[in-house]
Protein backbone atom coordinates (compact mmCIF):
# COMPACT_ATOMS: atom_id res chain seq x y z
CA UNK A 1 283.22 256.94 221.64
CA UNK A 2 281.82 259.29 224.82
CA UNK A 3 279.98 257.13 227.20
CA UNK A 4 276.41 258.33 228.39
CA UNK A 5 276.28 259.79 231.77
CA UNK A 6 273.96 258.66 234.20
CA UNK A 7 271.72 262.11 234.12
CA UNK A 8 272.17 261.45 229.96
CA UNK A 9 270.39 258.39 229.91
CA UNK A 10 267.47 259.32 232.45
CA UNK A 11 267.02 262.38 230.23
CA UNK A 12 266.76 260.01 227.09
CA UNK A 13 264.48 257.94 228.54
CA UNK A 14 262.36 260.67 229.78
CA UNK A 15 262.69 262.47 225.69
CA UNK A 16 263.28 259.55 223.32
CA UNK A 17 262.88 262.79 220.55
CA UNK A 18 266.06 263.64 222.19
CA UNK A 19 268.24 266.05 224.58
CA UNK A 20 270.07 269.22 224.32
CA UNK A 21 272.93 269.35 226.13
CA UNK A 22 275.13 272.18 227.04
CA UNK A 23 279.07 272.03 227.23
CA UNK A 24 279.46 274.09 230.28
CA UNK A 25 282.73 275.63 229.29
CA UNK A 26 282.12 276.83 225.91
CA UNK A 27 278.30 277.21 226.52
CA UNK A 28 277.43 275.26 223.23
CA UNK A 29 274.43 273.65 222.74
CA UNK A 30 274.57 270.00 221.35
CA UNK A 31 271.18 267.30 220.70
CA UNK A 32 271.50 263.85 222.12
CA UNK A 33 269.64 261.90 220.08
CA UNK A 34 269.60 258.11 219.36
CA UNK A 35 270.93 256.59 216.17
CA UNK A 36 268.34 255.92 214.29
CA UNK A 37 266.97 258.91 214.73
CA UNK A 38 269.47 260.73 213.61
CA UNK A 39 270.11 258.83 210.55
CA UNK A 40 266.38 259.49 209.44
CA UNK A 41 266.68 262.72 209.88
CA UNK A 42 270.46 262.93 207.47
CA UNK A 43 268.22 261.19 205.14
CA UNK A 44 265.31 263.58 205.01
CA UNK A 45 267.71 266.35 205.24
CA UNK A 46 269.20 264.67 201.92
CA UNK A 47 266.21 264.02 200.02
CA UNK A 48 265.23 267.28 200.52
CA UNK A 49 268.42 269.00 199.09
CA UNK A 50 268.33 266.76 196.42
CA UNK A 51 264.59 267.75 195.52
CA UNK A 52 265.65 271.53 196.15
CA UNK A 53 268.45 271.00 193.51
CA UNK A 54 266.58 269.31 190.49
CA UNK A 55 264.04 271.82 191.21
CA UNK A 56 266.91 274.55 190.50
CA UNK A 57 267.95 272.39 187.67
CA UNK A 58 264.73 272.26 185.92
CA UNK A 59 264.05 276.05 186.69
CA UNK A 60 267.72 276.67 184.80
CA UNK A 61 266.18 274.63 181.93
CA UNK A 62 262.84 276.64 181.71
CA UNK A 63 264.56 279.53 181.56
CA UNK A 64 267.45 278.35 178.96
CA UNK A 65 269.70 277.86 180.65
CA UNK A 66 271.20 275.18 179.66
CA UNK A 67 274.13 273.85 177.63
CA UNK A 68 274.00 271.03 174.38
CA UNK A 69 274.68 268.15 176.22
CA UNK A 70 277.97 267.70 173.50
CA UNK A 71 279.36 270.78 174.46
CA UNK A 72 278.92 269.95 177.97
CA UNK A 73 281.19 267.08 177.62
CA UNK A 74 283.64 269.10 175.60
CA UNK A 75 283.96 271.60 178.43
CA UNK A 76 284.06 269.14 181.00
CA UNK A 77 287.11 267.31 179.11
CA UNK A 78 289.19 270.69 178.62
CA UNK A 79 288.74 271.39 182.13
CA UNK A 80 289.95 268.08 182.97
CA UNK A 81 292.35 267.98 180.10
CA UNK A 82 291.18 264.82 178.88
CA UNK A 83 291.68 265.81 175.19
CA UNK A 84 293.21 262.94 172.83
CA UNK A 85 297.01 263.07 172.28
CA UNK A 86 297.39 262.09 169.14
């Protein structure tokens, strides 16, 4: 794990929302941001795909479509080969 710099942590402490920081050699742009912060925001960031996606997935249905969910599974299985061997 990188340790905080000194001018790092008085910059956090002055912008608890966070830092951008700048690698001076390649000129990218990175956010310093504490922990929980950032996992609050992966998780908003997540619900909101997720919302984004059933609303896709209920749009397909309105329009039809959509699949029987039997043939579904049938594709699914000869995709994955798992047909019986009998």
């Amino acid at each position: 794990m990188v340790k905080l710099t000194a001018e790092q942590r008085v910059a956090l402490q002055e912008h608890p929302e966070g830092v951008a920081c700048e690698d001076t050699e390649t000129q990218r742009v990175y956010f310093l941001v504490d922990s929980e912060i950032h996992q609050r925001a992966i998780q908003a960031l997540k619900r909101q795909q997720d919302r984004e996606a059933i609303a896709e997935g209920l749009a397909d249905m309105e329009a039809g479509r959509v699949v029987p969910l039997d043939q579904a599974f049938e594709e699914i299985r000869t995709r994955l080969e798992l047909h019986d061997k009998r």
